[in-house]
C-alpha atoms as a PDB file:
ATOM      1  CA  UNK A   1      -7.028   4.710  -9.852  1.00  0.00           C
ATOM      2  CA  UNK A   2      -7.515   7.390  -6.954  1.00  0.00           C
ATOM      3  CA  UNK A   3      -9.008   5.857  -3.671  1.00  0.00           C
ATOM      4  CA  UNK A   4      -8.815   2.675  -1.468  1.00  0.00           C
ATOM      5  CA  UNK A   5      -9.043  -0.514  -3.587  1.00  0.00           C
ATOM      6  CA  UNK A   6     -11.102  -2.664  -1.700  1.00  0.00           C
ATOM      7  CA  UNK A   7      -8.794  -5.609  -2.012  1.00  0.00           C
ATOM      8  CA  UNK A   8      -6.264  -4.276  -0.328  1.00  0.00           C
ATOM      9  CA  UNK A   9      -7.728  -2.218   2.723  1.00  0.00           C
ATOM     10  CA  UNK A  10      -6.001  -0.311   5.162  1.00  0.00           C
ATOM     11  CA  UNK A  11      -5.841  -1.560   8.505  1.00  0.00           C
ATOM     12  CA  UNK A  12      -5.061   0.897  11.312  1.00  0.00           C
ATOM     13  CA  UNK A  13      -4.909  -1.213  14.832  1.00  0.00           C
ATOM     14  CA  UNK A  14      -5.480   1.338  17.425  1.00  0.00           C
ATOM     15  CA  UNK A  15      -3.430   1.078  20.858  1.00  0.00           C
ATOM     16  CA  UNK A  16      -3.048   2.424  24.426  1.00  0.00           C
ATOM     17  CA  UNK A  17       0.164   1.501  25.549  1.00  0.00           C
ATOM     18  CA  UNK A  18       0.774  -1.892  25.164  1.00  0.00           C
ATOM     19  CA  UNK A  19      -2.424  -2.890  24.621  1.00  0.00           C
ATOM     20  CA  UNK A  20      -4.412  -3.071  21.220  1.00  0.00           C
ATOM     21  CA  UNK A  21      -8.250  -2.169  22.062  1.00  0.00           C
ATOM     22  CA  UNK A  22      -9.214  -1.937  18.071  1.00  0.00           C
ATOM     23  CA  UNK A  23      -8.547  -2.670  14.666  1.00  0.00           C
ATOM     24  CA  UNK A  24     -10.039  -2.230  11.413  1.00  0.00           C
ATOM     25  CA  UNK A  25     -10.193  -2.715   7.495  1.00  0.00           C
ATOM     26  CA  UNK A  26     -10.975   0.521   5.779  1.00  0.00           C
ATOM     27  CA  UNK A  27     -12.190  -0.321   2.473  1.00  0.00           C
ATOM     28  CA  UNK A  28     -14.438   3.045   1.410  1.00  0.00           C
ATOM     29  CA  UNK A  29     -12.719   5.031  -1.530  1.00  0.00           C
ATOM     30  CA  UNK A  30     -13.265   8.618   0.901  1.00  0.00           C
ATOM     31  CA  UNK A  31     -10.853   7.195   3.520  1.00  0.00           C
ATOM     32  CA  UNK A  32     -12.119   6.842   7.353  1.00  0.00           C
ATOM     33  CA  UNK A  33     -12.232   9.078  10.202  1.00  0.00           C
ATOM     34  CA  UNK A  34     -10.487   8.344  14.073  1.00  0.00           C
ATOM     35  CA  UNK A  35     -12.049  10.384  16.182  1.00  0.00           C
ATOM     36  CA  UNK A  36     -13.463  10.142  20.167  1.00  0.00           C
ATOM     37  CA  UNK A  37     -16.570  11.618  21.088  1.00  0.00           C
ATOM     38  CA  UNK A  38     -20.358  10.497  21.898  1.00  0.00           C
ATOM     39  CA  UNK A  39     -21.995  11.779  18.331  1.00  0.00           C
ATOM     40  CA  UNK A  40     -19.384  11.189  15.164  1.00  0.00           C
ATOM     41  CA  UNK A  41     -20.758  14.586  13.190  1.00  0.00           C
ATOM     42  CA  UNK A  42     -22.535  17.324  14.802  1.00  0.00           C
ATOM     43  CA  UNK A  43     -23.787  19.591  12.908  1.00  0.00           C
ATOM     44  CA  UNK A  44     -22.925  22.954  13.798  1.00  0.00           C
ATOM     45  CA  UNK A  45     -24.150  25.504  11.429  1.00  0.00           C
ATOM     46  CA  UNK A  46     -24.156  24.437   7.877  1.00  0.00           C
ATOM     47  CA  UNK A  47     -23.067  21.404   6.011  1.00  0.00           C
ATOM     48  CA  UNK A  48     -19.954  23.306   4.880  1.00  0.00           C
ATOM     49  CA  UNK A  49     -19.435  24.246   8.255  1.00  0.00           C
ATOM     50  CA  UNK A  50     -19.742  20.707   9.377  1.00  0.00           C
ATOM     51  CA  UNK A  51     -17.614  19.484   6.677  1.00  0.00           C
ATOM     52  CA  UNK A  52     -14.465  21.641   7.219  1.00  0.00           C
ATOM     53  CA  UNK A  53     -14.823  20.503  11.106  1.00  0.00           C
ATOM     54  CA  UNK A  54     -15.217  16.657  10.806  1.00  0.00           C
ATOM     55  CA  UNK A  55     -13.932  16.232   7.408  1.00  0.00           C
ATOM     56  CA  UNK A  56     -15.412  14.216   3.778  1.00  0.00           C
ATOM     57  CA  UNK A  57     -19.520  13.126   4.912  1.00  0.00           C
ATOM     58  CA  UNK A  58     -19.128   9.656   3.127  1.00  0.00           C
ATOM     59  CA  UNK A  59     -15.873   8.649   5.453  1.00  0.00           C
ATOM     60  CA  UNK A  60     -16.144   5.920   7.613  1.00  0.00           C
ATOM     61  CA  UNK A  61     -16.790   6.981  10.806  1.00  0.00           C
ATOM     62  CA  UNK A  62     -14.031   5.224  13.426  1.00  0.00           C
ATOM     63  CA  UNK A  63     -14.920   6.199  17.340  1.00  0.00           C
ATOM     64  CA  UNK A  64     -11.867   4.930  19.720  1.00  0.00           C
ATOM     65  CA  UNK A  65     -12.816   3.272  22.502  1.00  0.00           C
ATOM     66  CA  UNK A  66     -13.018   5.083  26.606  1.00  0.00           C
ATOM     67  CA  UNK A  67     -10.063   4.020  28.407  1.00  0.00           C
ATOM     68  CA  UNK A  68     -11.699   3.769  32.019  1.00  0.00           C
ATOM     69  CA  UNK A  69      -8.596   2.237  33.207  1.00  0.00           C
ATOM     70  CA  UNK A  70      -6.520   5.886  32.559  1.00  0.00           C
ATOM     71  CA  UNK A  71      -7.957   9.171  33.682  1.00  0.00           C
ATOM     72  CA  UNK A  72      -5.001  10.814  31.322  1.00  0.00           C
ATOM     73  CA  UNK A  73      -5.739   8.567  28.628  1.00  0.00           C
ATOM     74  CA  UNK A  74      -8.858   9.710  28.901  1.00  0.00           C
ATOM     75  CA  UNK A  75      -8.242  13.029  29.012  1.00  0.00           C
ATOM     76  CA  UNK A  76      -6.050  13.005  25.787  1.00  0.00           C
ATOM     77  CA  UNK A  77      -9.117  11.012  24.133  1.00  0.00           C
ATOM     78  CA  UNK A  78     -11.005  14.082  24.868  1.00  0.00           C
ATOM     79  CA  UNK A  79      -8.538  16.640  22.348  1.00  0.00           C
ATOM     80  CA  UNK A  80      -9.666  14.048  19.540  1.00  0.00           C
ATOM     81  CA  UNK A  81     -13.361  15.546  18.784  1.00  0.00           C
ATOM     82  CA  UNK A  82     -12.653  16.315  15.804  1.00  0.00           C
ATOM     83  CA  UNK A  83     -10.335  13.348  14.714  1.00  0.00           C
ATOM     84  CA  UNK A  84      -8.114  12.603  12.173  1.00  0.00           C
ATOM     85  CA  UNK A  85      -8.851  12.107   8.306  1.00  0.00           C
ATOM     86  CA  UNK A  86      -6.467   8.740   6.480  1.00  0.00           C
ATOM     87  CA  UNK A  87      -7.056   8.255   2.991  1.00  0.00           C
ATOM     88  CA  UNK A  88      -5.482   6.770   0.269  1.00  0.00           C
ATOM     89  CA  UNK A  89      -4.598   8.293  -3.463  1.00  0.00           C
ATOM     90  CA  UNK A  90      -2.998   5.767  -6.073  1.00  0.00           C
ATOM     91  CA  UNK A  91      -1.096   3.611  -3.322  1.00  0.00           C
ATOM     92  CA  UNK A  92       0.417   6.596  -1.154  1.00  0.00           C
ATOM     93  CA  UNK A  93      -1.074   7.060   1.935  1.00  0.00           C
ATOM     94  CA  UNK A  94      -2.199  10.479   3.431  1.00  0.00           C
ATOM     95  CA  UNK A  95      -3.131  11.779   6.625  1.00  0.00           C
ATOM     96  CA  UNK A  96      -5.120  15.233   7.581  1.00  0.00           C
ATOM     97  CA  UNK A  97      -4.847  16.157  11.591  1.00  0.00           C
ATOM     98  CA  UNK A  98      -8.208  18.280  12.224  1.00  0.00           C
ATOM     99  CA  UNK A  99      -8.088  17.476  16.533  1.00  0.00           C
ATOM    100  CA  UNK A 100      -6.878  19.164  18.704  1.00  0.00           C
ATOM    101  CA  UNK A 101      -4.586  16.600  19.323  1.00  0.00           C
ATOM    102  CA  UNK A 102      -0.725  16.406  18.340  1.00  0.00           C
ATOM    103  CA  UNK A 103      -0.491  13.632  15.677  1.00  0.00           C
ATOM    104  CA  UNK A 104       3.226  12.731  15.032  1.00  0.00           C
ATOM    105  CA  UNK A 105       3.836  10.161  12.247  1.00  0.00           C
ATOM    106  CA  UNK A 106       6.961   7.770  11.447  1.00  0.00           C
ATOM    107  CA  UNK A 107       8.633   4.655  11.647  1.00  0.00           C
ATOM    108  CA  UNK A 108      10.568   2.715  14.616  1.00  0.00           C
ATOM    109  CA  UNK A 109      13.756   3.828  12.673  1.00  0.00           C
ATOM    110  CA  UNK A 110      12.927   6.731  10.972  1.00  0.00           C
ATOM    111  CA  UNK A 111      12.930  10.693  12.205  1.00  0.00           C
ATOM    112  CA  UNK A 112       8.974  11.773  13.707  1.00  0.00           C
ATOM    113  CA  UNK A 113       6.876  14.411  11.780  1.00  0.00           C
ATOM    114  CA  UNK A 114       4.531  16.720  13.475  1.00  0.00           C
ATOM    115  CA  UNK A 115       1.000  17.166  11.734  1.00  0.00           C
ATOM    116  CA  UNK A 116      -0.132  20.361  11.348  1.00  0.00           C
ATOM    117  CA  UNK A 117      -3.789  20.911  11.627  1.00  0.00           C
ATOM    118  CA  UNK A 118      -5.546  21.436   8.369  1.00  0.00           C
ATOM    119  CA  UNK A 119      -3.078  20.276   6.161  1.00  0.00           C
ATOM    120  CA  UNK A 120      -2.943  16.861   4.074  1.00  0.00           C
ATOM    121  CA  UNK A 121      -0.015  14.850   4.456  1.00  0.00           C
ATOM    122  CA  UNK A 122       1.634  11.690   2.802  1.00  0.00           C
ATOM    123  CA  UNK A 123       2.526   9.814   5.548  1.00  0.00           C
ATOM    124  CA  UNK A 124       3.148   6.487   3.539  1.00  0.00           C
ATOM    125  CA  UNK A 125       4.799   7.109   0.321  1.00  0.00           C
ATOM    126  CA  UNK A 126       4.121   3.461  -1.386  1.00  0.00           C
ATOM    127  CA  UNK A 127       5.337   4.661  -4.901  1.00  0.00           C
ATOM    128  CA  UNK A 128       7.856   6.874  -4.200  1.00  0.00           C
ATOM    129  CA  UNK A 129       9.797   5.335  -1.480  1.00  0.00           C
ATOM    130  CA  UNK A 130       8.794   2.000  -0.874  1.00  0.00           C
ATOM    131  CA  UNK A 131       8.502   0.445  -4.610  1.00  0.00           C
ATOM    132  CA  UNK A 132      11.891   1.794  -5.264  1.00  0.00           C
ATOM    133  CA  UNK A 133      13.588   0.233  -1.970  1.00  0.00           C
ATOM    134  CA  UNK A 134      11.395  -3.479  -2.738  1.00  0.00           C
ATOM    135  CA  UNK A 135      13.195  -3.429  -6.220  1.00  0.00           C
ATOM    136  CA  UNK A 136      16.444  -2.588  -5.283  1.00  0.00           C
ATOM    137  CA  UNK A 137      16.615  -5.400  -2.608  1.00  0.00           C
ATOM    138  CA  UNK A 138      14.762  -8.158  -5.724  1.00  0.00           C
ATOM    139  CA  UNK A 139      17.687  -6.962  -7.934  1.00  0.00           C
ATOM    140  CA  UNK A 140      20.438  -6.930  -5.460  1.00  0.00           C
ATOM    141  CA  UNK A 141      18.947 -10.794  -4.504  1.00  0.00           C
ATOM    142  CA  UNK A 142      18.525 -12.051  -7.720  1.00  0.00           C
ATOM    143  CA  UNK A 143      21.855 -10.674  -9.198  1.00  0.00           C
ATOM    144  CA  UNK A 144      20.700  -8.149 -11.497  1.00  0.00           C
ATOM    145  CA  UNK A 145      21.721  -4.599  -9.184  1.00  0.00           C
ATOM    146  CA  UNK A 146      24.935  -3.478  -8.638  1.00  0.00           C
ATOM    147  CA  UNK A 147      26.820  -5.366  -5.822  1.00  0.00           C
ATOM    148  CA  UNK A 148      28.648  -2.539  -4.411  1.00  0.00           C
ATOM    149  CA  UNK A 149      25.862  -0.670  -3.835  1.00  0.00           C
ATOM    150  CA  UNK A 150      25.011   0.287  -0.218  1.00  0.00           C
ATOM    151  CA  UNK A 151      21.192  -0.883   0.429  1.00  0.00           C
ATOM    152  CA  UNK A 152      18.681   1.025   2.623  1.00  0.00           C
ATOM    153  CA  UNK A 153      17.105  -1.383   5.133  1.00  0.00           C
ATOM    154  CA  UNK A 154      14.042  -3.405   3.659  1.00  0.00           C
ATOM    155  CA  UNK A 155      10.599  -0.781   3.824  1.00  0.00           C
ATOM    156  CA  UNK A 156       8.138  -0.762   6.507  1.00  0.00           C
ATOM    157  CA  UNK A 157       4.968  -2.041   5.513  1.00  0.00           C
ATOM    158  CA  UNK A 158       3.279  -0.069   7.916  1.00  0.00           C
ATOM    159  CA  UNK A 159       3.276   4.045   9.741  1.00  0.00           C
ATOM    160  CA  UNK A 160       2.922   4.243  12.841  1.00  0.00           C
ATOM    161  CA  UNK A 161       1.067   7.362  14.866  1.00  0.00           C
ATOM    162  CA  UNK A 162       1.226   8.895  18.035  1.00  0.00           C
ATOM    163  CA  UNK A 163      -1.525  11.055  19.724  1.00  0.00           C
ATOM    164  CA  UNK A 164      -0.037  13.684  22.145  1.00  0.00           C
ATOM    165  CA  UNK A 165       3.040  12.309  22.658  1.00  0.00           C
ATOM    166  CA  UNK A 166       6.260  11.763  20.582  1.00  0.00           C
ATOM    167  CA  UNK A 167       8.476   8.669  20.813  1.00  0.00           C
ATOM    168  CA  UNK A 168      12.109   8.079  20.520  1.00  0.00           C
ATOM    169  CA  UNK A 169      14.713   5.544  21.257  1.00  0.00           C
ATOM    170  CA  UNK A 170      14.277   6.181  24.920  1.00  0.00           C
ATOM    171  CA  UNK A 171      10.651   5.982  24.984  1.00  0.00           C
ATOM    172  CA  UNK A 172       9.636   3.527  22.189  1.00  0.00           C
ATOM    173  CA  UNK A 173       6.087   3.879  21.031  1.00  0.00           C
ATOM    174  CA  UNK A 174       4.572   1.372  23.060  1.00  0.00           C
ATOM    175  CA  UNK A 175       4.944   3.331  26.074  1.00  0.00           C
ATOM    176  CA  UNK A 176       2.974   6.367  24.520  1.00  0.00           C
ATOM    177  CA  UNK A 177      -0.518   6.553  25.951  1.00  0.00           C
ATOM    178  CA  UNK A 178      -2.316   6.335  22.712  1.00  0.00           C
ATOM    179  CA  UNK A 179      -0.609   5.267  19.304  1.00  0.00           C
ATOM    180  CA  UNK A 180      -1.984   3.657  16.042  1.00  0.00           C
ATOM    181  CA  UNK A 181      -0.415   1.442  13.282  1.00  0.00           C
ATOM    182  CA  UNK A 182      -1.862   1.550   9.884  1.00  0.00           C
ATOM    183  CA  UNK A 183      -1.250  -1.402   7.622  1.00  0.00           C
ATOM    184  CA  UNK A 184      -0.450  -1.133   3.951  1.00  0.00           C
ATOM    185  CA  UNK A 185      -1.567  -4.234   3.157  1.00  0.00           C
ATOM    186  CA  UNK A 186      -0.770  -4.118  -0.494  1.00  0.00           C
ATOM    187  CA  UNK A 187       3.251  -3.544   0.812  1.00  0.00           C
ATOM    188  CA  UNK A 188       2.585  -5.752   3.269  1.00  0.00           C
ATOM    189  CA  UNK A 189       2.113  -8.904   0.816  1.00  0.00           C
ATOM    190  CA  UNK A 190       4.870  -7.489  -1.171  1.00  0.00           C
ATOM    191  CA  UNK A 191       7.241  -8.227   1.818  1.00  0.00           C
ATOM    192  CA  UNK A 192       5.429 -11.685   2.435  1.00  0.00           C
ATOM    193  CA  UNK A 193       6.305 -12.454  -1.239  1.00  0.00           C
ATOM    194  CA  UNK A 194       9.604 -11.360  -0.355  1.00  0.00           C
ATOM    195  CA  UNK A 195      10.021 -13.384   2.640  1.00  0.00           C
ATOM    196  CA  UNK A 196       9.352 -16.563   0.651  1.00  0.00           C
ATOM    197  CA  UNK A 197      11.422 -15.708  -2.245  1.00  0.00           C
ATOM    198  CA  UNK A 198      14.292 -14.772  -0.279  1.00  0.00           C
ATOM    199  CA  UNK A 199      14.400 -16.790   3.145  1.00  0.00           C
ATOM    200  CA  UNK A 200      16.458 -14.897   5.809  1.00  0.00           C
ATOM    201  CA  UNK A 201      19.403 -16.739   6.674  1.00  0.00           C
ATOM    202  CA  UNK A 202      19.271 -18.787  10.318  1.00  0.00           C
ATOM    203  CA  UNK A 203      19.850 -17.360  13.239  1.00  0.00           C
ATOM    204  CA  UNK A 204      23.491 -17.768  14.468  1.00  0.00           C
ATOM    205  CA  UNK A 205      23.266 -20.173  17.843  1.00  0.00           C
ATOM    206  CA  UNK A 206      25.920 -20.693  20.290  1.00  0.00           C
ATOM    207  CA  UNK A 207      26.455 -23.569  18.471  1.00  0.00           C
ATOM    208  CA  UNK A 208      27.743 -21.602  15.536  1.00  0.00           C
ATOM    209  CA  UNK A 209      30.065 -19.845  17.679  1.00  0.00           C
ATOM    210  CA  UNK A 210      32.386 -23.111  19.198  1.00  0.00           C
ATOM    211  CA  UNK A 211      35.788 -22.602  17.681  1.00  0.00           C
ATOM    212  CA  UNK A 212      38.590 -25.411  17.330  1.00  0.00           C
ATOM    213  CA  UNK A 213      42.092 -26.104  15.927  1.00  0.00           C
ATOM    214  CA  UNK A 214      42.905 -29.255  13.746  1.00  0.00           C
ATOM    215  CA  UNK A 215      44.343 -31.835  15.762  1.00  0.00           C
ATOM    216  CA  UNK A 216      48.450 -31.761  15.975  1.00  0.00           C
ATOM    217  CA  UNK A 217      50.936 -34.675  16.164  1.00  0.00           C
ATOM    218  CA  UNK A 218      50.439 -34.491  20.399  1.00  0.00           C
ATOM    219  CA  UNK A 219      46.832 -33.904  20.420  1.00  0.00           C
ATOM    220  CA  UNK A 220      47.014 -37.831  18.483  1.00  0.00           C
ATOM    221  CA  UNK A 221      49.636 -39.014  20.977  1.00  0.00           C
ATOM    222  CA  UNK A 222      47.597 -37.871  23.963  1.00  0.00           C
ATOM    223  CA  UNK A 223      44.485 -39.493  22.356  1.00  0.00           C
ATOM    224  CA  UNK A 224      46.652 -42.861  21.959  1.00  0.00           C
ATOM    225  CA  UNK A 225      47.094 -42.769  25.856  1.00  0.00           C
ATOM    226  CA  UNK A 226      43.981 -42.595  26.722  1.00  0.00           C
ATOM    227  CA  UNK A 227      42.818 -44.849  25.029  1.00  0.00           C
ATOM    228  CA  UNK A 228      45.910 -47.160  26.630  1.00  0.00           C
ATOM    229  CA  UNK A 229      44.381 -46.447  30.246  1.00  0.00           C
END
């Protein structure tokens, strides 16, 4: 079925640097809206008019929050009038950038893709990409892939966004002045079931690390006069 399935919402946490100022569950089938500015539609001419500026009518309507603490964050809040649209089709996520704003969209490990205004986007591909990664990890786990195979790292649950700015290995996101994370939660459980199927192995300690040799004929004789003192 097309549209968000209310039992497993999306949840885009919206940050400015380091700090998260908002999060939500977006549970309406149309998708949801971010956007800053004082009124969330204004209607310019005619309702087709106002449509093609703000996007769908019936999306939820998400208004960031003033950053009084950053005239440039501010600043770059004021290029998002017009916002951006996230929806959801049959699992896979999409994205359409109508602000003014530069919307970049990836992963901490993966390469950054521009938005281009007007256009719908996948930005999280949950059938195409991330389905066929979970199963290849179950099989490889349980036995049942090839064991020679070289796996791709286990899938993000999550996309992350970045308003104005793009980030890199230099710059992680976190520094970025504003940046969102939108939560697949439906992947997001998948990787929780995974998790408790398939603990992680612990985490090697320095205590892991001491290295010995079996004890020798001298290393016994030394021990003997020790013991004699």
């Amino acid at each position: 079925s097309s549209g968000i399935n209310a039992e497993w919402p999306l949840r885009p946490g919206i940050y400015y640097r380091t700090t998260g100022v908002a999060a939500y569950a977006i549970s309406n089938p149309i998708g949801a809206r971010l956007y800053y500015c004082a009124n969330p539609r204004v209607q310019v001419t005619d309702e087709k008019t106002t449509n093609e500026l703000y996007g769908p009518p019936d999306a939820w309507q998400i208004c960031m929050p003033v950053c009084p603490e950053s005239t440039t964050t501010q600043t770059l809040l004021g290029t998002l009038t017009r916002g951006l649209i996230i929806q959801e089709e049959n699992g896979d996520v999409f994205a359409t950038r109508l602000c003014q704003c530069a919307v970049f969209f990836g992963d901490k490990r993966g390469v950054l893709t521009k938005l281009e205004r007007g256009v719908k986007v996948k930005i999280f591909d949950f059938n195409g990409k991330f389905l066929p990664q979970y199963y290849q990890h179950i099989r490889c786990n349980t036995g049942s892939g090839p064991t020679n195979s070289v796996l791709d790292p286990l899938p993000n649950a999550d996309v992350m966004l970045s308003f104005g700015q793009r980030w890199d290995d230099k710059r992680p996101i976190e520094k970025t002045l504003i940046w969102a994370k939108v939560i697949h939660m439906r992947a997001r459980q998948l990787m929780i079931d995974f998790t408790q199927m398939f603990p992680p192995p612990p985490p090697i300690t320095n205590e892991d690390c001491i290295q010995f040799s079996e004890s020798d004929p001298y290393d016994r004789l030394a021990d003997a006069f020790s013991l004699a003192l």
